[in-house]
C-alpha atoms as a PDB file:
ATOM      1  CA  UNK A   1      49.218  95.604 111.444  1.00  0.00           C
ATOM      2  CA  UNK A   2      45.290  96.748 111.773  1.00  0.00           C
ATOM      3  CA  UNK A   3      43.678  94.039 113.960  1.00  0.00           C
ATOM      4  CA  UNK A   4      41.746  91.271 112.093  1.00  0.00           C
ATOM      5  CA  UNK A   5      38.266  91.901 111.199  1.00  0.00           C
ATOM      6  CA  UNK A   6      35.430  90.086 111.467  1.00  0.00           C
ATOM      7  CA  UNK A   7      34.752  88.034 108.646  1.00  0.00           C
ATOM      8  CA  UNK A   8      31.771  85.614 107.011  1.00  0.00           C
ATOM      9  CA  UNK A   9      33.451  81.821 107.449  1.00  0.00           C
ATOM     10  CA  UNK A  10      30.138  79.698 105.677  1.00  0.00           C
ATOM     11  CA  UNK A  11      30.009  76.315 108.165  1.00  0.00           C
ATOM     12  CA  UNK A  12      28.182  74.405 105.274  1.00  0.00           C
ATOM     13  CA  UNK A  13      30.582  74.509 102.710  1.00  0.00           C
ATOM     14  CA  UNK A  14      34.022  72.361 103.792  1.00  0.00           C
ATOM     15  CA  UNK A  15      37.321  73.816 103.930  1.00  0.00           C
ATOM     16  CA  UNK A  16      40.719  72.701 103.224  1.00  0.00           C
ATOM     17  CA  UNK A  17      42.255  74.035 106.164  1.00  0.00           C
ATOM     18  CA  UNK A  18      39.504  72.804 108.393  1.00  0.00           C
ATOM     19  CA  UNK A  19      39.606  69.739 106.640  1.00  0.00           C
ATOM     20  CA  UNK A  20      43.446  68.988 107.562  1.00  0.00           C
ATOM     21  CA  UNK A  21      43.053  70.426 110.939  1.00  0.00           C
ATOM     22  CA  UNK A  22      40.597  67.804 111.253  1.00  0.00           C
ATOM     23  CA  UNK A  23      43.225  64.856 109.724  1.00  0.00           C
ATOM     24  CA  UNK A  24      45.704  66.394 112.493  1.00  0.00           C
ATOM     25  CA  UNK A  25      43.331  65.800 115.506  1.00  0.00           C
ATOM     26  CA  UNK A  26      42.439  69.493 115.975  1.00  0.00           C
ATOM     27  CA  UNK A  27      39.405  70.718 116.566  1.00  0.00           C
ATOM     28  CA  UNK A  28      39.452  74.212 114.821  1.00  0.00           C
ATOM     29  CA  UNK A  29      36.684  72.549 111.970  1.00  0.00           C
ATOM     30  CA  UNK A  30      32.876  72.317 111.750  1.00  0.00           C
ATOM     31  CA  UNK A  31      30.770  68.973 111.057  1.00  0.00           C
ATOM     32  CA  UNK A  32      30.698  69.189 107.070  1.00  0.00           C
ATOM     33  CA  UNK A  33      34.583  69.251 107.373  1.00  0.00           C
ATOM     34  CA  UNK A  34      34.884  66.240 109.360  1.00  0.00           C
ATOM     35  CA  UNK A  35      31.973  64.400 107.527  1.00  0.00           C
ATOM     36  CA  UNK A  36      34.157  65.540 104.351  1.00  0.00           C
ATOM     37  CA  UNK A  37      37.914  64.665 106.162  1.00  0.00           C
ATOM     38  CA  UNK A  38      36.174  61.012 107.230  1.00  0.00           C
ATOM     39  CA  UNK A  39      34.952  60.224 103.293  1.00  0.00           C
ATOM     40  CA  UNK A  40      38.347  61.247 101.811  1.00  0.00           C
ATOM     41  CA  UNK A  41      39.957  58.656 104.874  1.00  0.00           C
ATOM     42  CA  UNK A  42      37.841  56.084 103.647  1.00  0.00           C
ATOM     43  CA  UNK A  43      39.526  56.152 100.114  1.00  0.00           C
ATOM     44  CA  UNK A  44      42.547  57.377 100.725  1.00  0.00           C
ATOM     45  CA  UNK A  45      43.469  56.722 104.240  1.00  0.00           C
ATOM     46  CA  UNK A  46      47.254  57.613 103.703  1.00  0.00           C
ATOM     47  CA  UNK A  47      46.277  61.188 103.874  1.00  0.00           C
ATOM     48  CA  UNK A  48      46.527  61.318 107.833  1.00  0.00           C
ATOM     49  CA  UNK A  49      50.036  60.217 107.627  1.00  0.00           C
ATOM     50  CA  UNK A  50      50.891  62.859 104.753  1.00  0.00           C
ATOM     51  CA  UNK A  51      49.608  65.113 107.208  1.00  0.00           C
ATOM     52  CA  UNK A  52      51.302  64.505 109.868  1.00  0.00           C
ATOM     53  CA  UNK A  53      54.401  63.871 107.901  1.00  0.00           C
ATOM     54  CA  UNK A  54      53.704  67.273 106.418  1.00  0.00           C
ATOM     55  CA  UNK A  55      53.946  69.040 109.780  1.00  0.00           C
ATOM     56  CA  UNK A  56      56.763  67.258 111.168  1.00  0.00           C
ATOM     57  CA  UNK A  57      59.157  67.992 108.018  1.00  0.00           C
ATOM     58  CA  UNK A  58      58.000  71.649 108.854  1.00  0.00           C
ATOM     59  CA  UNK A  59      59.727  71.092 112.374  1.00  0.00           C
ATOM     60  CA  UNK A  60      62.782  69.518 111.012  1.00  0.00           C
ATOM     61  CA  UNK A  61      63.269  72.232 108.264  1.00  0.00           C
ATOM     62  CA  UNK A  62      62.578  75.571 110.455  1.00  0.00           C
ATOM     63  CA  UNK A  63      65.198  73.911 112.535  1.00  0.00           C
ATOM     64  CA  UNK A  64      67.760  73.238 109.641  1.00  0.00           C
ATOM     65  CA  UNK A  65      67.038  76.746 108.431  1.00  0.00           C
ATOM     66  CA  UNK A  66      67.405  78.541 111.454  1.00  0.00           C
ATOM     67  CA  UNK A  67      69.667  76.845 113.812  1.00  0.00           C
ATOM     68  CA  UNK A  68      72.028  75.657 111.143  1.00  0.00           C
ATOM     69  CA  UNK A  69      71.798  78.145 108.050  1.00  0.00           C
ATOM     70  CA  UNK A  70      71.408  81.312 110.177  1.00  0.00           C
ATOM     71  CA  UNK A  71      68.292  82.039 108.868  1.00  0.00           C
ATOM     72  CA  UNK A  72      66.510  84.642 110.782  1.00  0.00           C
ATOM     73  CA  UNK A  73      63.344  85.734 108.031  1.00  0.00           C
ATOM     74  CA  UNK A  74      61.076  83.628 106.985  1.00  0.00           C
ATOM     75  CA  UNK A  75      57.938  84.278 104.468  1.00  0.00           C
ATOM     76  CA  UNK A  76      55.929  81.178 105.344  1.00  0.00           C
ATOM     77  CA  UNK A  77      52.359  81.247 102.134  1.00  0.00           C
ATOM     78  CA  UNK A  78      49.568  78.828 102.764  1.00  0.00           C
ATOM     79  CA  UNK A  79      49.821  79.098 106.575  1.00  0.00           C
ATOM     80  CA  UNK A  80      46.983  77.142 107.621  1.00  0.00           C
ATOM     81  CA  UNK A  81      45.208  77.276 111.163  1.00  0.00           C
ATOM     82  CA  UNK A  82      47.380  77.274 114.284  1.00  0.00           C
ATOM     83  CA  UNK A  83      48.375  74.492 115.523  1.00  0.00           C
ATOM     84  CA  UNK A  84      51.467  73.505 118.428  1.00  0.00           C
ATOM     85  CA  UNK A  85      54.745  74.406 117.180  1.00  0.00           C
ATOM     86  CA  UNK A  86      53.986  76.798 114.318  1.00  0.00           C
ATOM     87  CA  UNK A  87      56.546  78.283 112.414  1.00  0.00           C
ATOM     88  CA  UNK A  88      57.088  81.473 114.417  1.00  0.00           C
ATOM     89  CA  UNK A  89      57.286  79.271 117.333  1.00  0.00           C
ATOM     90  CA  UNK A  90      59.645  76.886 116.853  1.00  0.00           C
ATOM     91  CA  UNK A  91      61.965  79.376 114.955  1.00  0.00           C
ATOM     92  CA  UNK A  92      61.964  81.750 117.702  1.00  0.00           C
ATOM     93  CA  UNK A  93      63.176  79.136 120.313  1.00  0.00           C
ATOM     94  CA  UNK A  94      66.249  78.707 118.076  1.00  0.00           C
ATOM     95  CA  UNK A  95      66.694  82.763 117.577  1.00  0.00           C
ATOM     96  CA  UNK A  96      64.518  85.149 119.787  1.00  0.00           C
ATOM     97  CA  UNK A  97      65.161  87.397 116.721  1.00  0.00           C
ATOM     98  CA  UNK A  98      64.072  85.917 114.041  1.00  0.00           C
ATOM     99  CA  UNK A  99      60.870  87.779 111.588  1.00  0.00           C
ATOM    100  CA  UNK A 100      57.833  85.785 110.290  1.00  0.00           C
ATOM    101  CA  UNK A 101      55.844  86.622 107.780  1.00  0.00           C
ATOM    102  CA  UNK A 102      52.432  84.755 107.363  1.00  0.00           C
ATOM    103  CA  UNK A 103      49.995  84.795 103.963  1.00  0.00           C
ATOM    104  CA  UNK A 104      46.565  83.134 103.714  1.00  0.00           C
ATOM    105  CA  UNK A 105      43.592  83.903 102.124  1.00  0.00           C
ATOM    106  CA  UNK A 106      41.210  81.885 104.222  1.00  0.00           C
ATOM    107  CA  UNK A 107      38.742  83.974 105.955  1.00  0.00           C
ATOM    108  CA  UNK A 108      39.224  81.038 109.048  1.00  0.00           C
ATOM    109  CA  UNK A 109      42.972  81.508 109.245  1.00  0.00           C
ATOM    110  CA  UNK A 110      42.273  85.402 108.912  1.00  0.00           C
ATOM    111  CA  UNK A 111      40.082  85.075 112.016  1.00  0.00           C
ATOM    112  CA  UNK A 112      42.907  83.262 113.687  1.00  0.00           C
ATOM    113  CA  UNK A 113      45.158  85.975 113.027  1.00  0.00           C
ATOM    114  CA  UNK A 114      45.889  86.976 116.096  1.00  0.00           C
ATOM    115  CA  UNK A 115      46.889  83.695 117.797  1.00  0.00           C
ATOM    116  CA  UNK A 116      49.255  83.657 114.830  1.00  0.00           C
ATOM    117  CA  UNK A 117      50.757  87.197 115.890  1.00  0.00           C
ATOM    118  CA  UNK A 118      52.392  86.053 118.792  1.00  0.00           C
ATOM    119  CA  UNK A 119      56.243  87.177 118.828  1.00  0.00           C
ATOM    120  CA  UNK A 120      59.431  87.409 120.923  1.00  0.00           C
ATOM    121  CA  UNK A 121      59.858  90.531 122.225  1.00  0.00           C
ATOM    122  CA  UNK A 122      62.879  90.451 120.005  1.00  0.00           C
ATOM    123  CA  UNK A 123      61.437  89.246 116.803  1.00  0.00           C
ATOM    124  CA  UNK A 124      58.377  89.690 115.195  1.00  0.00           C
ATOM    125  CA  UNK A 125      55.595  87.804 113.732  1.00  0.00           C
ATOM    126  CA  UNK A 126      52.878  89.747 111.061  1.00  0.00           C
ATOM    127  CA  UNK A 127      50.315  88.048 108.693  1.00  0.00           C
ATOM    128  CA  UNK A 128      49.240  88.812 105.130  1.00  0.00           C
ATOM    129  CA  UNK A 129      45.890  88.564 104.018  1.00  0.00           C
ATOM    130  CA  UNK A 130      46.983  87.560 100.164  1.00  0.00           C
ATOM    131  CA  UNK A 131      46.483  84.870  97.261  1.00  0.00           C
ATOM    132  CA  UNK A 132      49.865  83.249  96.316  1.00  0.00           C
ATOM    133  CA  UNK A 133      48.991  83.881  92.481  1.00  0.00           C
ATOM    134  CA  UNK A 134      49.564  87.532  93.497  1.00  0.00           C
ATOM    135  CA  UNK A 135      53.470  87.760  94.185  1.00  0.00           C
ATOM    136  CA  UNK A 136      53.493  91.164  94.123  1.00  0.00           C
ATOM    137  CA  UNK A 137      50.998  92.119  96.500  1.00  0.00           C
ATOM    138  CA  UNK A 138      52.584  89.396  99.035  1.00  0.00           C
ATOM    139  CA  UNK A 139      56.121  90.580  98.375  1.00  0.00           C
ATOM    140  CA  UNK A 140      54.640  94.570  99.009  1.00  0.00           C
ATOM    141  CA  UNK A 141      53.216  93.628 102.503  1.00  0.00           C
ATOM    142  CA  UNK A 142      55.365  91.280 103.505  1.00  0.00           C
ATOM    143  CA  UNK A 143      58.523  93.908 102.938  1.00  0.00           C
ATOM    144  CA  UNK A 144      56.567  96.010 106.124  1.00  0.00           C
ATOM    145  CA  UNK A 145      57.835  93.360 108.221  1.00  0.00           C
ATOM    146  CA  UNK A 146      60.663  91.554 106.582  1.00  0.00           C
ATOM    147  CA  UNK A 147      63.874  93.183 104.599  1.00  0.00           C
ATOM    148  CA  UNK A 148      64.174  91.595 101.699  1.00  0.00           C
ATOM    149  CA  UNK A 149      67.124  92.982 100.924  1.00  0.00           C
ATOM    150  CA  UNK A 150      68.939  90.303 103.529  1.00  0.00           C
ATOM    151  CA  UNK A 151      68.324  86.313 103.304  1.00  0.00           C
ATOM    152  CA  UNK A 152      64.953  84.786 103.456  1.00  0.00           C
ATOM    153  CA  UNK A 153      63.269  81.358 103.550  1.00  0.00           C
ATOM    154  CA  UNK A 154      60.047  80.990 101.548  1.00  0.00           C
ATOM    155  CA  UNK A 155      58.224  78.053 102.591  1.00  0.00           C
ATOM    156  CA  UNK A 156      55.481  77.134 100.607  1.00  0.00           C
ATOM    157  CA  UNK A 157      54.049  73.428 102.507  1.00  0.00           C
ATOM    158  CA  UNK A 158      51.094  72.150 100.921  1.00  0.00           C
ATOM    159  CA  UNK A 159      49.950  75.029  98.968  1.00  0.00           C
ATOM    160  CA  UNK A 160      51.417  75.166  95.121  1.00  0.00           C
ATOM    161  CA  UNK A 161      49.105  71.712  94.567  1.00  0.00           C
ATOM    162  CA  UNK A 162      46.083  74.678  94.711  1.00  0.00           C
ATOM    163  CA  UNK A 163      47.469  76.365  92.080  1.00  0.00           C
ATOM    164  CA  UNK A 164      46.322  75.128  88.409  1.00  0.00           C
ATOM    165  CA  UNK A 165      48.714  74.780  85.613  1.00  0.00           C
ATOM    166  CA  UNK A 166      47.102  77.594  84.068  1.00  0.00           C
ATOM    167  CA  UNK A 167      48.080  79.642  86.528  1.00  0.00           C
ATOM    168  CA  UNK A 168      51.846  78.621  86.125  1.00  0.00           C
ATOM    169  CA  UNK A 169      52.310  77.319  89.056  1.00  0.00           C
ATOM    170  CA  UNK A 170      56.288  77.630  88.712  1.00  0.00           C
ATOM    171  CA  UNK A 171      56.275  80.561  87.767  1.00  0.00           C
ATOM    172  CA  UNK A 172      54.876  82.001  90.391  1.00  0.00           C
ATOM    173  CA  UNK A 173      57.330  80.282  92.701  1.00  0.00           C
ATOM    174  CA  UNK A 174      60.262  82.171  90.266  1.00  0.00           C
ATOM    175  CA  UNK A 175      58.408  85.281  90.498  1.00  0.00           C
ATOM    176  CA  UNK A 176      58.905  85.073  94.783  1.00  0.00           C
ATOM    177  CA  UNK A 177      62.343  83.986  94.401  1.00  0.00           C
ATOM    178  CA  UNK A 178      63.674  86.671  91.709  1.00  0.00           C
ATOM    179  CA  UNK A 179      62.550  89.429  94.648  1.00  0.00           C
ATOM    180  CA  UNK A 180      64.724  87.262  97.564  1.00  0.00           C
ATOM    181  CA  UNK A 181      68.277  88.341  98.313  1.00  0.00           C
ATOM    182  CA  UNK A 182      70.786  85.765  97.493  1.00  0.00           C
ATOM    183  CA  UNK A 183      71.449  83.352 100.029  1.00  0.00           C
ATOM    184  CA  UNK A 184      67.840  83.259 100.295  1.00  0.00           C
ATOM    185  CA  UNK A 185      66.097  79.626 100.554  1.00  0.00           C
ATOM    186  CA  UNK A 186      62.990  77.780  99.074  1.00  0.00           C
ATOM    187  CA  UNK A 187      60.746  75.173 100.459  1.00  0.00           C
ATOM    188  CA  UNK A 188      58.357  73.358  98.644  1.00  0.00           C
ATOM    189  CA  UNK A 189      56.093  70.075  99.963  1.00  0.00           C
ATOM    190  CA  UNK A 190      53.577  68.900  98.015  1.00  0.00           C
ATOM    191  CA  UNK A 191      51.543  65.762  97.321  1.00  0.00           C
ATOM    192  CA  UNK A 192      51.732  63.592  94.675  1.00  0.00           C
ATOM    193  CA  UNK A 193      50.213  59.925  93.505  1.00  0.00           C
ATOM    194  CA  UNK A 194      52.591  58.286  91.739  1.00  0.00           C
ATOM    195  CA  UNK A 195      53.745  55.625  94.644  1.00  0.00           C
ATOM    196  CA  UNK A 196      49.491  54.825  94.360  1.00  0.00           C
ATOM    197  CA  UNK A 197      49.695  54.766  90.803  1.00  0.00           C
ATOM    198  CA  UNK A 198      52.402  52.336  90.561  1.00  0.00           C
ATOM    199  CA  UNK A 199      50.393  49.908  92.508  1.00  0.00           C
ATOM    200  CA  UNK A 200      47.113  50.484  90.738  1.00  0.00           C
ATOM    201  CA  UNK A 201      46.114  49.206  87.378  1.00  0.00           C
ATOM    202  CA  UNK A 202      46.691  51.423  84.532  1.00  0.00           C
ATOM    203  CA  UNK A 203      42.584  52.065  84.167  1.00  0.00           C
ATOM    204  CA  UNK A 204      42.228  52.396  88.112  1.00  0.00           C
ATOM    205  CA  UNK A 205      41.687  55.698  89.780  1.00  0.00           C
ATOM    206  CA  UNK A 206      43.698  55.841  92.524  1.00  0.00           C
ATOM    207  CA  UNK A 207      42.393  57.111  96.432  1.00  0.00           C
ATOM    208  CA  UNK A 208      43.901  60.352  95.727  1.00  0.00           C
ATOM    209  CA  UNK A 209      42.052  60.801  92.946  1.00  0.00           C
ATOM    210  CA  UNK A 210      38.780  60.038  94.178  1.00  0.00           C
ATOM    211  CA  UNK A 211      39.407  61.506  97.087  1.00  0.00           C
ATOM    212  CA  UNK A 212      39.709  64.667  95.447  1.00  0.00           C
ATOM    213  CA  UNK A 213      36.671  63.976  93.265  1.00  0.00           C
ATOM    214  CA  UNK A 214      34.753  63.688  96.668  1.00  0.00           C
ATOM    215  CA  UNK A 215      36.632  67.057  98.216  1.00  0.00           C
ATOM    216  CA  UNK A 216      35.393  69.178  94.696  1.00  0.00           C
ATOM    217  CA  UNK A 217      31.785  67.350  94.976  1.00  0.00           C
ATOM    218  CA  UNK A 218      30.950  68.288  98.446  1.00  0.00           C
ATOM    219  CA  UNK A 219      32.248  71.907  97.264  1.00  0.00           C
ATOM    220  CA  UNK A 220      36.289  72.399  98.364  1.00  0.00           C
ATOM    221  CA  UNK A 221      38.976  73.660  95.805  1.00  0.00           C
ATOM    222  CA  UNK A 222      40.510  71.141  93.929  1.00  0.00           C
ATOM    223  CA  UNK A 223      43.791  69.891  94.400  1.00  0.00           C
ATOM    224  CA  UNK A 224      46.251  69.307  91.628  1.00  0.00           C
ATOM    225  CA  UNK A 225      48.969  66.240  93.047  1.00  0.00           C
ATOM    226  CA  UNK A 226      51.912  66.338  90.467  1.00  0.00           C
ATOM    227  CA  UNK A 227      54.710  64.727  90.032  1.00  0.00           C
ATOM    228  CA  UNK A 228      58.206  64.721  91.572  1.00  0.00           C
ATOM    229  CA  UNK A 229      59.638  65.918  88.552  1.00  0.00           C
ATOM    230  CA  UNK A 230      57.312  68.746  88.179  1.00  0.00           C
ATOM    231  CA  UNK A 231      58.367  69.818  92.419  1.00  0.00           C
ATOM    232  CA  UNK A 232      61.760  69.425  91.487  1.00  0.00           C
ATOM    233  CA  UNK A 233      61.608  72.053  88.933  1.00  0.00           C
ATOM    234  CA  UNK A 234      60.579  74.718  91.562  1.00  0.00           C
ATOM    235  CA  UNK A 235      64.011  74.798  92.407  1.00  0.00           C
ATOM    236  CA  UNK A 236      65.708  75.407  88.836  1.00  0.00           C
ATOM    237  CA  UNK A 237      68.782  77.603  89.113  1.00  0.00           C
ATOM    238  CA  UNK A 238      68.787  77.441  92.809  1.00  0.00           C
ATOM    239  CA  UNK A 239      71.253  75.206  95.440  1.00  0.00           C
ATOM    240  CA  UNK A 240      69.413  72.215  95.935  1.00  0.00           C
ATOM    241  CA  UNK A 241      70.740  70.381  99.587  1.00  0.00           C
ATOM    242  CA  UNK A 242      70.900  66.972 100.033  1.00  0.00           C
ATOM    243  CA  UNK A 243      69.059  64.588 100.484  1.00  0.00           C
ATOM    244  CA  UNK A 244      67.359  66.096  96.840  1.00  0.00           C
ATOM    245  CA  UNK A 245      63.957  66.174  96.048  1.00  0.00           C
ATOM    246  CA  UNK A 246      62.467  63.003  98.151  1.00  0.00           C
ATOM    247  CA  UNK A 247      59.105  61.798  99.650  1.00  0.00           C
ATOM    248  CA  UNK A 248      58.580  63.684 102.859  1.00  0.00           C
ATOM    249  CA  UNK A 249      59.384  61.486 105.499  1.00  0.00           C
ATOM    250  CA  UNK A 250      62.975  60.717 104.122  1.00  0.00           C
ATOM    251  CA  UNK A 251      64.272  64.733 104.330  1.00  0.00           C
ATOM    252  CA  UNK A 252      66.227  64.373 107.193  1.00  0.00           C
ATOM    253  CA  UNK A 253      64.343  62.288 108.962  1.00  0.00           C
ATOM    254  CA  UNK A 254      64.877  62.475 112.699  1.00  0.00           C
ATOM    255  CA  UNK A 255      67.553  59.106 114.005  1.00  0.00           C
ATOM    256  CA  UNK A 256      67.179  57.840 110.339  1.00  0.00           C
ATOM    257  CA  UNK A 257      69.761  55.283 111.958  1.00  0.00           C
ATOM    258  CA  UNK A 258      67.077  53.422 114.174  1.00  0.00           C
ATOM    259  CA  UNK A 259      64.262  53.112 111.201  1.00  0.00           C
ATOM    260  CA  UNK A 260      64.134  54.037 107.733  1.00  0.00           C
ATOM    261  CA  UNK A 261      60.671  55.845 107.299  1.00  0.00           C
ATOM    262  CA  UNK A 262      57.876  54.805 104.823  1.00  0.00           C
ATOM    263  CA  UNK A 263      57.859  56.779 101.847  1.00  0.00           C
ATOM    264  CA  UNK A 264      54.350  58.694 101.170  1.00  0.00           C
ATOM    265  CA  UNK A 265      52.692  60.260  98.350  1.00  0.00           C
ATOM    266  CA  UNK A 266      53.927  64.061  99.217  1.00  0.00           C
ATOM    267  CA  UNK A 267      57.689  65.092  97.987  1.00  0.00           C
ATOM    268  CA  UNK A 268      60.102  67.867  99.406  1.00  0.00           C
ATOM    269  CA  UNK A 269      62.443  70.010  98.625  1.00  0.00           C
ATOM    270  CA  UNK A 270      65.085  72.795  99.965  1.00  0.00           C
ATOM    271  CA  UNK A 271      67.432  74.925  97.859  1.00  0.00           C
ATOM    272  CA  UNK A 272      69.250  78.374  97.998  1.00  0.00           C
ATOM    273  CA  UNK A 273      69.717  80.873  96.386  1.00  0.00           C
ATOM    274  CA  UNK A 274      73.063  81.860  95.305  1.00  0.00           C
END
């Protein structure tokens, strides 16, 4: 891959991925994006735990994928800035072998590129600069570093809900699954509002809402938080593993024995292909 090059990131305009780095406690983010992250708190504070939740369901599934399905390729879209224990990482502990593919097409992440690009000497790690509304182009580059002839996980965490329906948001997801090998597997997480809703009055707008009315007024991309219906029909025609289609925290939660975890407003899913 040609190194990374230098590209415009405009510190005046908030960004989602800055935004959520911020919600994680990072400090890859600029002041508009916290002043931005600390609003959408306000009215929606759960968002910090969907976060957090977010990235610790990535843990347990890399782990489920590659230490007990035998994964070893993964095609992880909507990557998001580096962080401890990305994808690559924590995969490549289990299997020294094992080939990541990143996408994103955030000039921030692009500039972060080559933390991302890290590998085993035994596996190997490559990023895509691409939009997930463009399968093909994602499937084309990411075949220069993956064989997607053999079993592969998509993951897509957090990044469908950017997708308007009028872009067909499943059947995009279709589209990246008809070009995987069987035995292949799908991830989806994604937020949604109905545990708010069902605690609001019908003519209330929940803190989701507004706090996306705040995120597209200050000047981010909306977000679109659907329901768990709508997630679960990402994975039509495809394996789906138990526990089902569930709020985030309760996929395999780690010594589920000691403490049920709270449910939040972001559902899960994992399926294969057969």
């Amino acid at each position: 891959m040609d190194t990374p090059s230098i590209v415009s990131i405009d510190t005046q305009r908030p960004h989602q991925a800055r935004i959520w780095n911020h919600w994680l406690g990072g400090k890859e983010n600029y002041p508009i994006d916290r002043s931005v992250g600390d609003k959408v708190m306000e009215v929606f504070p759960e968002i910090v735990d969907i976060a957090r939740h977010t990235r610790a369901f990535l843990l347990r599934v890399t782990h489920f994928l590659v230490a007990e399905q035998g994964i070893r390729q993964v095609l992880d879209i909507g990557t998001g800035l580096p962080t401890a224990d990305n994808t690559h990482e924590v995969a490549q502990r289990i299997a020294p072998e094992t080939r990541v593919v990143y996408v994103d097409n955030d000039p921030l992440v692009l500039s972060h590129a080559r933390a991302l690009l890290t590998s085993t000497a035994e596996g190997a790690t490559d990023y895509v600069d691409a939009d997930v509304r463009d399968p093909a182009a994602i499937l084309e580059q990411a075949a220069r570093t993956l064989d997607l002839d053999q079993p592969v996980a998509l993951m897509l965490l957090g990044v469908m809900g950017n997708v308007p329906d009028a872009d067909d948001p499943q059947g995009i997801v279709r589209t990246l699954m008809a070009e995987l090998a069987p035995g292949s597997w799908l991830v989806v997480n994604d937020g949604t509002d109905v545990l708010e809703r069902a605690q609001a009055a019908p003519a209330d707008e929940t803190g989701r809402a507004e706090a996306i009315r705040l995120y597209v007024e200050a000047g981010a991309l909306p977000y679109f938080a659907r329901t768990p219906e709508f997630i679960a029909g990402y994975f039509a025609g495809l394996d789906l593993v138990e526990p089902g289609v569930v709020s985030t925290p309760l996929w395999r939660p780690d010594l589920p024995e000691l403490d049920r975890p709270r449910e939040v407003d972001a559902f899960c899913g994992v399926a294969r292909k057969p």
